[in-house]
PDB file of N, CA and C in Angstrom:
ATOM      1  N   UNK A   1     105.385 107.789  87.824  1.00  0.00           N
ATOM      2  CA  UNK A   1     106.599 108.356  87.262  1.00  0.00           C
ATOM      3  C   UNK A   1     107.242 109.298  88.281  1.00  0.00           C
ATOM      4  N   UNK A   2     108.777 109.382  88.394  1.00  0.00           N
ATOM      5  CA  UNK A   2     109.035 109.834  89.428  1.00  0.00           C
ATOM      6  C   UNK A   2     109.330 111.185  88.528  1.00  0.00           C
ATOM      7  N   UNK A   3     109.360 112.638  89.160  1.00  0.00           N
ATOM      8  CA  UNK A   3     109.714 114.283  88.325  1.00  0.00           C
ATOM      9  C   UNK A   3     111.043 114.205  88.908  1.00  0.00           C
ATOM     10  N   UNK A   4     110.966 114.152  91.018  1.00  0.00           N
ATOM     11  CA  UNK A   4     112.452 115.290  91.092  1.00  0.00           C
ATOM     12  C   UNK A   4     113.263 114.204  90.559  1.00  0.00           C
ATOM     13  N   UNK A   5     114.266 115.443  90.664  1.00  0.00           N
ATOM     14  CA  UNK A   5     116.113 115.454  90.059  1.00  0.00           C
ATOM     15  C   UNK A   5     115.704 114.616  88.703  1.00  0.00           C
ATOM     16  N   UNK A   6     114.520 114.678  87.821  1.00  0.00           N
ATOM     17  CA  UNK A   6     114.532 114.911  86.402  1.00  0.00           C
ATOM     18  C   UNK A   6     114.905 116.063  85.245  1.00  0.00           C
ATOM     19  N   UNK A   7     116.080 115.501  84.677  1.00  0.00           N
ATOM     20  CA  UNK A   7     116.330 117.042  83.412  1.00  0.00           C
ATOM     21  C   UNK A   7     114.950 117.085  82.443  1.00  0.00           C
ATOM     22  N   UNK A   8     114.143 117.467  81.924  1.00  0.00           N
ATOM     23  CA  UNK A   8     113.673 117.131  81.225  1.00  0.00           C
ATOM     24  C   UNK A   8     113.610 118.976  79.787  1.00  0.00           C
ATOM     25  N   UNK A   9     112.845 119.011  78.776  1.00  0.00           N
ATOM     26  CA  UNK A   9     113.133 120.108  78.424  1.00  0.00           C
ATOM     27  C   UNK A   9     111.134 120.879  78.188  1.00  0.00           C
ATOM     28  N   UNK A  10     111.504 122.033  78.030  1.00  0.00           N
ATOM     29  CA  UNK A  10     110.041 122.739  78.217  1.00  0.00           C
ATOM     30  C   UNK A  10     110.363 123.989  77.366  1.00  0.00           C
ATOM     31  N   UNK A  11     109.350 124.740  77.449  1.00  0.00           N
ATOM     32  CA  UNK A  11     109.353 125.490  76.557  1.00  0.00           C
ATOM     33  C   UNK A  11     108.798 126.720  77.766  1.00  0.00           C
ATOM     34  N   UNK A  12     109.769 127.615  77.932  1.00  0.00           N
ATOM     35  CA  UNK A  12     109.209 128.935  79.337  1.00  0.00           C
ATOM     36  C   UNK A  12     108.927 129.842  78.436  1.00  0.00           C
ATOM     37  N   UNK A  13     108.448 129.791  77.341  1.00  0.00           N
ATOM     38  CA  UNK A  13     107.803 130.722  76.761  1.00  0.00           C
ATOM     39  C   UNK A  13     108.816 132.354  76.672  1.00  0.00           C
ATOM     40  N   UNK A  14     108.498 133.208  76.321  1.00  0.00           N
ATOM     41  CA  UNK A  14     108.584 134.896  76.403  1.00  0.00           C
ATOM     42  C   UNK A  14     109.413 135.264  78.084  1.00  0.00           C
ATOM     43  N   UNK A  15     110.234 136.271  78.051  1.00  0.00           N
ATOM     44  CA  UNK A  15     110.349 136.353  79.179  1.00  0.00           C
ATOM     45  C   UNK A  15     110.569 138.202  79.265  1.00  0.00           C
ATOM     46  N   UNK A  16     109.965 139.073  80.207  1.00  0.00           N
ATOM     47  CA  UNK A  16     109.739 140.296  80.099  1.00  0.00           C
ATOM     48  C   UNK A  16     111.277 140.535  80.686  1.00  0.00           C
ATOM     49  N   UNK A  17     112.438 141.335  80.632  1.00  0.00           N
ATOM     50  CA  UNK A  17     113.385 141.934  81.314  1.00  0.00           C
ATOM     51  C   UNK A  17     114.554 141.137  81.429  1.00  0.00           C
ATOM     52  N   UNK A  18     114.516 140.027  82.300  1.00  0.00           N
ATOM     53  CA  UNK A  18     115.190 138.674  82.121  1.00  0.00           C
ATOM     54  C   UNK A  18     114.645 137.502  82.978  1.00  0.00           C
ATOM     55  N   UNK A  19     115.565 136.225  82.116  1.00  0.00           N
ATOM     56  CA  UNK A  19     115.019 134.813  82.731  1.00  0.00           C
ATOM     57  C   UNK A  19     115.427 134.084  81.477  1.00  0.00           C
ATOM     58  N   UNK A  20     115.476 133.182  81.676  1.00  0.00           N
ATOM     59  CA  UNK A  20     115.386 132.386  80.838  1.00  0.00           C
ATOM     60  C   UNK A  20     114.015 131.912  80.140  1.00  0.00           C
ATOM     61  N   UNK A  21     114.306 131.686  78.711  1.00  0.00           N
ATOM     62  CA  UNK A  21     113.434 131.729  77.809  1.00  0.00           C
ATOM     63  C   UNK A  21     113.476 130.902  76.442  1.00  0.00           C
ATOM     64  N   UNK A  22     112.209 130.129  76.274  1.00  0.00           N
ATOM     65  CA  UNK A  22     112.345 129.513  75.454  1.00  0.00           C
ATOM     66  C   UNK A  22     112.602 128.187  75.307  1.00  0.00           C
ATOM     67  N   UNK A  23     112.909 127.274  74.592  1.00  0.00           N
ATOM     68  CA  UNK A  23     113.088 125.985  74.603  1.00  0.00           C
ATOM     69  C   UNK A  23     114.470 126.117  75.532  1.00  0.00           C
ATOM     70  N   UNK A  24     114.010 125.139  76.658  1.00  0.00           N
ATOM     71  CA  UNK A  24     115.237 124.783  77.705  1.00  0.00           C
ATOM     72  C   UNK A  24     115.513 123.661  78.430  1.00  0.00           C
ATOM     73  N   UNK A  25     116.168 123.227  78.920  1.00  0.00           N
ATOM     74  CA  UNK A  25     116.276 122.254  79.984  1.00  0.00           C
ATOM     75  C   UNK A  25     116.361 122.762  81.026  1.00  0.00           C
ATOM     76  N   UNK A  26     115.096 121.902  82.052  1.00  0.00           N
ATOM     77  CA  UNK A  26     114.880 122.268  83.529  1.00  0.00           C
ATOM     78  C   UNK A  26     115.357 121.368  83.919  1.00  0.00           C
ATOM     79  N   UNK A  27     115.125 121.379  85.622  1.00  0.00           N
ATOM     80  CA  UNK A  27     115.220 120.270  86.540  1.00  0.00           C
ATOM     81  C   UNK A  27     114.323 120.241  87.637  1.00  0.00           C
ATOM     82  N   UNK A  28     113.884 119.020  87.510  1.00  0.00           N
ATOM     83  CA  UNK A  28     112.488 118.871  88.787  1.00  0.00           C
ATOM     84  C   UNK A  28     112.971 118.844  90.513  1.00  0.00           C
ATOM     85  N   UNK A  29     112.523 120.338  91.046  1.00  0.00           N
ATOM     86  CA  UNK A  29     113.429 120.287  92.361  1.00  0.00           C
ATOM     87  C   UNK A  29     111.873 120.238  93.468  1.00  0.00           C
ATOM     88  N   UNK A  30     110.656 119.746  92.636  1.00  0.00           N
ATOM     89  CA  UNK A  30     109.631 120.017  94.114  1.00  0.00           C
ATOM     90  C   UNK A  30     109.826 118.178  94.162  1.00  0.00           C
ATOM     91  N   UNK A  31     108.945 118.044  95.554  1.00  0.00           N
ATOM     92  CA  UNK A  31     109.141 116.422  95.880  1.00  0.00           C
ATOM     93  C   UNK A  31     107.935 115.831  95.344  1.00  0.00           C
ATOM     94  N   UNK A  32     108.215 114.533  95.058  1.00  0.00           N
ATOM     95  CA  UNK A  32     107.495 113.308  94.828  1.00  0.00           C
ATOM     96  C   UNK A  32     106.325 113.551  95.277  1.00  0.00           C
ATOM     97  N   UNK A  33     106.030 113.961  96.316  1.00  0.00           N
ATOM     98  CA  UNK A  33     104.875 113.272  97.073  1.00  0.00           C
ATOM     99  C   UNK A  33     104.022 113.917  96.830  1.00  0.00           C
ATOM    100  N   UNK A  34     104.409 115.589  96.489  1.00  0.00           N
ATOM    101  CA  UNK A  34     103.569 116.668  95.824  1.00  0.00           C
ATOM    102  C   UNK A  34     103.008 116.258  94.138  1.00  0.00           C
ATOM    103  N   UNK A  35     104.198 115.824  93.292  1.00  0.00           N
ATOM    104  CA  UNK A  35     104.259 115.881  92.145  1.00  0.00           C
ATOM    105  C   UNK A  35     103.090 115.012  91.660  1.00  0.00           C
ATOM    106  N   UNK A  36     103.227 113.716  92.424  1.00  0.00           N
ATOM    107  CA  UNK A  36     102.331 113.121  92.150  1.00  0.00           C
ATOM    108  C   UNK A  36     100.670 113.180  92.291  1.00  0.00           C
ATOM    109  N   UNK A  37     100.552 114.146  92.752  1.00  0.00           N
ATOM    110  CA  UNK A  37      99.147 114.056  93.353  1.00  0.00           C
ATOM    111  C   UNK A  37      98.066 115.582  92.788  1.00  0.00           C
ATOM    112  N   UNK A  38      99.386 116.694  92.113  1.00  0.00           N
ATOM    113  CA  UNK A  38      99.112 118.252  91.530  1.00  0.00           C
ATOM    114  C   UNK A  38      99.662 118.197  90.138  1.00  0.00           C
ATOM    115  N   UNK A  39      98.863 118.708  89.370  1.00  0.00           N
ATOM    116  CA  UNK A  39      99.483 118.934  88.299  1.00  0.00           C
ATOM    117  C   UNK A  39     100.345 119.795  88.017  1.00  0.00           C
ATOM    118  N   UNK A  40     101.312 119.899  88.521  1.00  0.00           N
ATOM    119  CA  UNK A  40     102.269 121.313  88.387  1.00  0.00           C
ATOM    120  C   UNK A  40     103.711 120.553  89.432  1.00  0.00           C
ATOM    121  N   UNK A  41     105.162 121.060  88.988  1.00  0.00           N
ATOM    122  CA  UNK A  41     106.347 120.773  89.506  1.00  0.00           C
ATOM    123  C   UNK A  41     106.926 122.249  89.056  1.00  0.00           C
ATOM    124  N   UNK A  42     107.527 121.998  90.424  1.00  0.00           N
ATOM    125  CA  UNK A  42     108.837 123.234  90.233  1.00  0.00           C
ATOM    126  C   UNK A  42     109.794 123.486  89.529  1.00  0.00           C
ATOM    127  N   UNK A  43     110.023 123.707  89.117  1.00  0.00           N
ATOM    128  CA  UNK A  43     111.576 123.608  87.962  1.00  0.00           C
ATOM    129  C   UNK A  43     112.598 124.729  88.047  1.00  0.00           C
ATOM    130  N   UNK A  44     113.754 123.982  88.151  1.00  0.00           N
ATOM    131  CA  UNK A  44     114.741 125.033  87.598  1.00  0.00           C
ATOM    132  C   UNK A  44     115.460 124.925  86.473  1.00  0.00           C
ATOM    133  N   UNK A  45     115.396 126.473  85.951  1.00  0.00           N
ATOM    134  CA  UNK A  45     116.008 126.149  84.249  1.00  0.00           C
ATOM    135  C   UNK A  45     117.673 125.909  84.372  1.00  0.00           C
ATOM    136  N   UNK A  46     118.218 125.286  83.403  1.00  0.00           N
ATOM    137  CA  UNK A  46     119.785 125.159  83.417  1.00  0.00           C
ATOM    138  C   UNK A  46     120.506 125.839  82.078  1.00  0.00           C
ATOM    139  N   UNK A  47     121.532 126.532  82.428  1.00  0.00           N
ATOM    140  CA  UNK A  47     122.262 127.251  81.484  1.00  0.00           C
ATOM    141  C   UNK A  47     123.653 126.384  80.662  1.00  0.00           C
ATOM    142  N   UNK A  48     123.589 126.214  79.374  1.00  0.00           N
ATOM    143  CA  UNK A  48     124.900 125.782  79.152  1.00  0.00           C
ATOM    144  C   UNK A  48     126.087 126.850  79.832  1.00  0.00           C
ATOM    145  N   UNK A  49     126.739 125.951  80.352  1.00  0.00           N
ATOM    146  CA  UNK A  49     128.706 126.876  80.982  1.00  0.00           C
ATOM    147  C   UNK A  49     129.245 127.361  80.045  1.00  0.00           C
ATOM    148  N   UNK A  50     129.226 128.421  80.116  1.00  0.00           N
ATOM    149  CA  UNK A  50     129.958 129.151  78.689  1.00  0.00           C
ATOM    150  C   UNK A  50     131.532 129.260  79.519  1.00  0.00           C
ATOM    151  N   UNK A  51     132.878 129.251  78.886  1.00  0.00           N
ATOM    152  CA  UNK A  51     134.026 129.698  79.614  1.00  0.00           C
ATOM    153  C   UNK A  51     134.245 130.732  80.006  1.00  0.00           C
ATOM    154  N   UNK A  52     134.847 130.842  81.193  1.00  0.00           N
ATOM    155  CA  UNK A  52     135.266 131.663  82.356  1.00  0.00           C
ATOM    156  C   UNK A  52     134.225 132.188  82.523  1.00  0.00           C
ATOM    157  N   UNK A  53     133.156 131.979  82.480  1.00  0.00           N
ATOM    158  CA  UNK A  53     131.706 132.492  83.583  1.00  0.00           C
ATOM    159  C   UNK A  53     131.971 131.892  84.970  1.00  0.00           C
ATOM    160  N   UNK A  54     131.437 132.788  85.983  1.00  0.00           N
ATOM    161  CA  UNK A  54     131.796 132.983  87.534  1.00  0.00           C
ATOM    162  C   UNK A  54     130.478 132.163  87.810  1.00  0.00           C
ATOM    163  N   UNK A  55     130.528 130.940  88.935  1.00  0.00           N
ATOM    164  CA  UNK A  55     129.636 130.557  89.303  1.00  0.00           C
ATOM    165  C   UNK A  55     129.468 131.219  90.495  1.00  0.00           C
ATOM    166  N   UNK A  56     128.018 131.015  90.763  1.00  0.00           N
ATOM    167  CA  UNK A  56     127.379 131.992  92.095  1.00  0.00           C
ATOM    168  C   UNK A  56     126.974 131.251  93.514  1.00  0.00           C
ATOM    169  N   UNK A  57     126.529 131.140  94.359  1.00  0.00           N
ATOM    170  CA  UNK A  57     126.539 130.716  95.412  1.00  0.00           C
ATOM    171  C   UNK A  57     124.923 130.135  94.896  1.00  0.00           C
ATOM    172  N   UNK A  58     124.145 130.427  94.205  1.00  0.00           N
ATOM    173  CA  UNK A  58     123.052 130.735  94.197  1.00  0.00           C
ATOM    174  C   UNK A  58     122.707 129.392  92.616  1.00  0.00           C
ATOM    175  N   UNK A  59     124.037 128.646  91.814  1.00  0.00           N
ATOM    176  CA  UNK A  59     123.712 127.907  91.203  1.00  0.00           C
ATOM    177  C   UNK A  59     124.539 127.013  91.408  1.00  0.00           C
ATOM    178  N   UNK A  60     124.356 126.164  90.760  1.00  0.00           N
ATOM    179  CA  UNK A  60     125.415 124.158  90.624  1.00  0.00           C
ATOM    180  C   UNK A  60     125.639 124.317  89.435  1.00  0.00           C
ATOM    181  N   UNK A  61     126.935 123.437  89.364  1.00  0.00           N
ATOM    182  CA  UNK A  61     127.413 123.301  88.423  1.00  0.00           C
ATOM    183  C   UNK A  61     127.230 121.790  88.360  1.00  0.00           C
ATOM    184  N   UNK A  62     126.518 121.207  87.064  1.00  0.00           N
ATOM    185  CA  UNK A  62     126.112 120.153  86.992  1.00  0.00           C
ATOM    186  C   UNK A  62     126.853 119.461  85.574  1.00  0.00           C
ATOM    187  N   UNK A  63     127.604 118.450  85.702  1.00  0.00           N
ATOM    188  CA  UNK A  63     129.267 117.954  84.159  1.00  0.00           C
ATOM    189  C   UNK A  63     128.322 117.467  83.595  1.00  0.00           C
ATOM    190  N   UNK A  64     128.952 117.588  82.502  1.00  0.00           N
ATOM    191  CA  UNK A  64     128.213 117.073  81.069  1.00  0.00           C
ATOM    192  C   UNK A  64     128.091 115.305  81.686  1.00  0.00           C
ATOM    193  N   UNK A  65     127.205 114.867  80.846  1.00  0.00           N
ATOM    194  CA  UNK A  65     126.913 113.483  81.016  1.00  0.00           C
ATOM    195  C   UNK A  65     125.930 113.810  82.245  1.00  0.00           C
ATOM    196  N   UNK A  66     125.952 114.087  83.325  1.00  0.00           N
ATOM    197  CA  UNK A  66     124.908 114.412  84.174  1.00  0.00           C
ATOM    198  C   UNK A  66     123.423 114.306  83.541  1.00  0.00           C
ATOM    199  N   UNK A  67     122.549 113.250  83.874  1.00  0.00           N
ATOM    200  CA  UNK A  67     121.035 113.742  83.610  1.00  0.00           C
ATOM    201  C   UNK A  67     121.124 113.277  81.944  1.00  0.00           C
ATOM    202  N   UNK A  68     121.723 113.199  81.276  1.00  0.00           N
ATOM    203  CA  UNK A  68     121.843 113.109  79.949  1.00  0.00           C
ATOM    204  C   UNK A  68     122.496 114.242  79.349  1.00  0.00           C
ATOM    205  N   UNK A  69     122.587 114.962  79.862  1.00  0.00           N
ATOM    206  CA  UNK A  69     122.944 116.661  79.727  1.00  0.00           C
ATOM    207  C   UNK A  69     124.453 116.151  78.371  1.00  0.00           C
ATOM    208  N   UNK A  70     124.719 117.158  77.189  1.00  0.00           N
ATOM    209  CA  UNK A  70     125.423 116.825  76.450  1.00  0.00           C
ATOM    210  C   UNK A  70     127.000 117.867  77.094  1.00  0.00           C
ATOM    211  N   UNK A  71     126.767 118.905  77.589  1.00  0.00           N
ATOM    212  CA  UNK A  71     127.993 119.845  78.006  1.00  0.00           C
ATOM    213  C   UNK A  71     127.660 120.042  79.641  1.00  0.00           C
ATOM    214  N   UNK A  72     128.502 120.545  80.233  1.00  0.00           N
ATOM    215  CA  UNK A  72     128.754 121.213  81.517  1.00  0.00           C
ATOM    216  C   UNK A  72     127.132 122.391  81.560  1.00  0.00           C
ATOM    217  N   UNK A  73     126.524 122.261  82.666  1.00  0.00           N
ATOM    218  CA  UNK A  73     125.175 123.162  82.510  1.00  0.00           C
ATOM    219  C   UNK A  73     125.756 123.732  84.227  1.00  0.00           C
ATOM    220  N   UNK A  74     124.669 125.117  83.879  1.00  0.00           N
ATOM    221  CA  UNK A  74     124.336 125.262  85.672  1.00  0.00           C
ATOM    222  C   UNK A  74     123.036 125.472  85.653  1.00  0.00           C
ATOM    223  N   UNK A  75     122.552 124.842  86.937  1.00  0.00           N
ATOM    224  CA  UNK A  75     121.266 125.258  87.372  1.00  0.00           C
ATOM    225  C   UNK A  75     121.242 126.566  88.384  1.00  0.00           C
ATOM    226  N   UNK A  76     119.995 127.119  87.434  1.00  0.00           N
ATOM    227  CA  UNK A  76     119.762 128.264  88.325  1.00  0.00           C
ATOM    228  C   UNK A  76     118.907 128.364  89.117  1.00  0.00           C
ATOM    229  N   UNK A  77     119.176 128.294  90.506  1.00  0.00           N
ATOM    230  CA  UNK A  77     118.140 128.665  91.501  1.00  0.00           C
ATOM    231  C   UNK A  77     117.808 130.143  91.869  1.00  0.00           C
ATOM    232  N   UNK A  78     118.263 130.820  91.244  1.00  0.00           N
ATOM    233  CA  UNK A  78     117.562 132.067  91.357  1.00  0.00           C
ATOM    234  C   UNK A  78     116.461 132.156  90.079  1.00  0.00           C
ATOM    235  N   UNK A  79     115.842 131.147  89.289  1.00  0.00           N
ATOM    236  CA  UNK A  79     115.247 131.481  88.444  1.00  0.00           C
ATOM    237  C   UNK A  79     114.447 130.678  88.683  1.00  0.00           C
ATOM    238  N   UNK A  80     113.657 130.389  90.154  1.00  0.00           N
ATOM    239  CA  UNK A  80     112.872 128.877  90.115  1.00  0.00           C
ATOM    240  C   UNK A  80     111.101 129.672  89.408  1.00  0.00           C
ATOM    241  N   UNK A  81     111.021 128.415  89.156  1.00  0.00           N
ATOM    242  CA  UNK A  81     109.348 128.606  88.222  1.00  0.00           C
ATOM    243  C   UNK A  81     108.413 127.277  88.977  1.00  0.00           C
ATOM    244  N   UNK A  82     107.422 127.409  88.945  1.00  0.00           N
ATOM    245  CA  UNK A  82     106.259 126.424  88.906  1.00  0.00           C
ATOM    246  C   UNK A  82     105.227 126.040  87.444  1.00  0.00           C
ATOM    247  N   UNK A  83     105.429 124.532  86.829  1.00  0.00           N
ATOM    248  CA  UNK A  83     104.933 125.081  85.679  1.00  0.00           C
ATOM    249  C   UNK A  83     103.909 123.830  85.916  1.00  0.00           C
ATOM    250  N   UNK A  84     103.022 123.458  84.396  1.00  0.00           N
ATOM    251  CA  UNK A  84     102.360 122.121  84.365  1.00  0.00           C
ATOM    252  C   UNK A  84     103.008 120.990  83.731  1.00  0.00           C
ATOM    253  N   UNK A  85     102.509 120.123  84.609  1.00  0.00           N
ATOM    254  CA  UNK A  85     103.687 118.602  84.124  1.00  0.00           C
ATOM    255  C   UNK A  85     103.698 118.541  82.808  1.00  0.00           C
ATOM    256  N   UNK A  86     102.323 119.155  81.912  1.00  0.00           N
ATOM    257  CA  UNK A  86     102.131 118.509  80.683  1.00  0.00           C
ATOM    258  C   UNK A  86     103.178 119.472  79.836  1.00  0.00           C
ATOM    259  N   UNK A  87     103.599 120.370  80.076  1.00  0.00           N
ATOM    260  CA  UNK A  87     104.870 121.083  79.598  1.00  0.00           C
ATOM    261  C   UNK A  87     106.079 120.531  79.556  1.00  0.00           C
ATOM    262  N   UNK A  88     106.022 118.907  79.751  1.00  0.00           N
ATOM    263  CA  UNK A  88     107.521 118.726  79.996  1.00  0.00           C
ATOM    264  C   UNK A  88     107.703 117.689  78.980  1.00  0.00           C
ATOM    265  N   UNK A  89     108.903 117.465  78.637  1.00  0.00           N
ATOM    266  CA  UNK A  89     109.162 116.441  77.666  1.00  0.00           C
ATOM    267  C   UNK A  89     109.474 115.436  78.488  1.00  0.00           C
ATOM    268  N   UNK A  90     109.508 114.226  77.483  1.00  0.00           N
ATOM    269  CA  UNK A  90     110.118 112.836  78.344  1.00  0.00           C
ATOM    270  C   UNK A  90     111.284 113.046  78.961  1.00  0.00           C
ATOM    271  N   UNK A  91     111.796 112.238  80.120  1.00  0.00           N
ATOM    272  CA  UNK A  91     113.026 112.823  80.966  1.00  0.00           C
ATOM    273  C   UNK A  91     114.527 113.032  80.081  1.00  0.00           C
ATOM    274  N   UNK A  92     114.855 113.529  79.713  1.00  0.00           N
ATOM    275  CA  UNK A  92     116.611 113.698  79.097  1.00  0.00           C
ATOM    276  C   UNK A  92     117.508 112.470  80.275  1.00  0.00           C
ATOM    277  N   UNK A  93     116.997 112.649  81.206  1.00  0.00           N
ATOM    278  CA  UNK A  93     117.677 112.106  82.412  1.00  0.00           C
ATOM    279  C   UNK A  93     117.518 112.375  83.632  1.00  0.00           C
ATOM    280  N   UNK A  94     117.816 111.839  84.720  1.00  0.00           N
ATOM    281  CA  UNK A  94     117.696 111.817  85.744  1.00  0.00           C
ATOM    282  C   UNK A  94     119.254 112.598  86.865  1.00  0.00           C
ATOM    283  N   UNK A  95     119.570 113.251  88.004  1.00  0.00           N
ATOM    284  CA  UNK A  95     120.436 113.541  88.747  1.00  0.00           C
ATOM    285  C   UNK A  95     120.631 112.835  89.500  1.00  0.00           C
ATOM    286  N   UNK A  96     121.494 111.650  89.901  1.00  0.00           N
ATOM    287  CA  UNK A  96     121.433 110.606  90.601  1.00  0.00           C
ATOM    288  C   UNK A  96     122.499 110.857  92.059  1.00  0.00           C
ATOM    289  N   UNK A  97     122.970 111.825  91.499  1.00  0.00           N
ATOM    290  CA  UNK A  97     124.564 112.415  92.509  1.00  0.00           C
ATOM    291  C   UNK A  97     123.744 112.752  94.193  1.00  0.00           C
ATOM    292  N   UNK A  98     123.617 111.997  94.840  1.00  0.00           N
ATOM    293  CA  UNK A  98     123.633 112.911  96.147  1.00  0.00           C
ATOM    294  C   UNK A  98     124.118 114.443  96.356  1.00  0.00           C
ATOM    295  N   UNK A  99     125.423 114.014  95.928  1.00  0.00           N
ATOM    296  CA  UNK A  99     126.170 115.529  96.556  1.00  0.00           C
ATOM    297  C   UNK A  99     126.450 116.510  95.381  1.00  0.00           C
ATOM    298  N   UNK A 100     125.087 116.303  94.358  1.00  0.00           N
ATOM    299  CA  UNK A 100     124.624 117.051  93.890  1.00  0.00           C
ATOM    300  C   UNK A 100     123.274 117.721  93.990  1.00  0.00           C
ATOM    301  N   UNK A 101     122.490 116.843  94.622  1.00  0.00           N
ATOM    302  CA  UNK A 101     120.963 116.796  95.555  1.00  0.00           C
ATOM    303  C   UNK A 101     121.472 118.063  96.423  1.00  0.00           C
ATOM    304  N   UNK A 102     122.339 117.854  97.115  1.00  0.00           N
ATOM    305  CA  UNK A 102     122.807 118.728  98.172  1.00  0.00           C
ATOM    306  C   UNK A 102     123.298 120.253  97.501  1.00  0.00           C
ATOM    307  N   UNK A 103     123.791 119.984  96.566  1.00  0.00           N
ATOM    308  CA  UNK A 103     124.131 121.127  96.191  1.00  0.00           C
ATOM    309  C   UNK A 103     122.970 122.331  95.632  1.00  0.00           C
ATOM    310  N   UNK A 104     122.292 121.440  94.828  1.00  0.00           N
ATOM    311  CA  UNK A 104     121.313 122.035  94.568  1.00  0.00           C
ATOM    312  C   UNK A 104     120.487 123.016  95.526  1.00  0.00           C
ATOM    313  N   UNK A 105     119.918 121.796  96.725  1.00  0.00           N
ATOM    314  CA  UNK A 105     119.166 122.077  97.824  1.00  0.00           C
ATOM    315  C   UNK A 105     119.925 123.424  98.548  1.00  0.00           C
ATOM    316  N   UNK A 106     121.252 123.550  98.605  1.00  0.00           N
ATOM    317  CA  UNK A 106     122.080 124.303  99.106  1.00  0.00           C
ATOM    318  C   UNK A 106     122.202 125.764  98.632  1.00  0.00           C
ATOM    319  N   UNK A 107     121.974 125.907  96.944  1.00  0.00           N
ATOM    320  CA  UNK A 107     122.097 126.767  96.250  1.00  0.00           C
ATOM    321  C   UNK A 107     120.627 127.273  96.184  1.00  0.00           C
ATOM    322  N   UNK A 108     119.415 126.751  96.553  1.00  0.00           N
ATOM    323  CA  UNK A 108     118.267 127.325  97.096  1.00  0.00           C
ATOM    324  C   UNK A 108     117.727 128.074  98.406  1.00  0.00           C
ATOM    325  N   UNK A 109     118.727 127.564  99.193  1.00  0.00           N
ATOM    326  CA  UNK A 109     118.981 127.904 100.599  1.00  0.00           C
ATOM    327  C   UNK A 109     119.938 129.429 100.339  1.00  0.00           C
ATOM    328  N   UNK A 110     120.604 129.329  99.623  1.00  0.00           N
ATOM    329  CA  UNK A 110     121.706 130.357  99.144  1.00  0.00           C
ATOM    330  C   UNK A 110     120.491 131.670  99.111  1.00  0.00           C
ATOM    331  N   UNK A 111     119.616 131.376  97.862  1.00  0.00           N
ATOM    332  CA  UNK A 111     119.126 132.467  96.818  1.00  0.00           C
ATOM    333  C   UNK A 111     117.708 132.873  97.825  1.00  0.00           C
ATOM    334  N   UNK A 112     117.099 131.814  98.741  1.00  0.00           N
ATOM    335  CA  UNK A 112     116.280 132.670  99.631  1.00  0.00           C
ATOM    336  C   UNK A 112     116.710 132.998 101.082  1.00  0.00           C
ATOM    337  N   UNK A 113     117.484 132.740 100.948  1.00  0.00           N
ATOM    338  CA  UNK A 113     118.309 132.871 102.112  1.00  0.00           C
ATOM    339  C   UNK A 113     117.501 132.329 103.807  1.00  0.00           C
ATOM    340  N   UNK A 114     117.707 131.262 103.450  1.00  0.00           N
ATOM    341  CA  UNK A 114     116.715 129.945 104.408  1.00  0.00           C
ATOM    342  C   UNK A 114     118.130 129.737 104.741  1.00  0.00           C
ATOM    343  N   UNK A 115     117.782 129.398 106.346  1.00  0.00           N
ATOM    344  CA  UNK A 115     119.162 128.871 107.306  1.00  0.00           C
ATOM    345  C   UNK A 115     119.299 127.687 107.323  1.00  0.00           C
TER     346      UNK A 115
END
């Protein structure tokens, strides 16, 4: 089964101060080659777009229909997690966009500030 650029949804439990919390939709941003072989993938959680919220250098904006996704979401890469596969639901969908791959990858590069 392939994880990255899977939406799928999980449950991040409690969160002390902030983060996202609770039943959510992630997205699988570690690679294949890892996923398959550890029990654990990286995830980033995604926020429904509420209007006139400011996007950040640091997330994507990913359109409804994306992944299965029902509204406009962003992923947040400032909120990356490592969790266990068995936390995840069946895929919602998949990110098939390249130059959304990129964006993503880009908006991680953003938030640790990797050249």
């Amino acid at each position: 089964m392939s994880y990255r650029w899977g939406i799928f949804t999980t449950n991040l439990g409690p969160i002390i101060d902030a983060g996202q919390q609770g039943n959510r939709s992630v997205i699988v941003v570690s690679d294949d080659t890892y996923n398959t072989v550890i029990p654990v993938v990286t995830i980033l959680p995604l926020a429904y777009l509420k209007a006139n919220r400011k996007i950040y250098p640091n997330e994507t904006l990913l359109p409804a229909k994306t992944g299965g996704l029902a509204r406009d979401a962003l992923v947040l890469a400032h909120q990356v997690r490592t969790i266990s596969k068995k936390r995840l639901s069946a895929p919602l969908g998949y990110v098939e966009d390249p130059a959304l791959h990129a964006s993503i990858n880009e908006a991680l590069k953003v938030h640790f500030n990797l050249a």
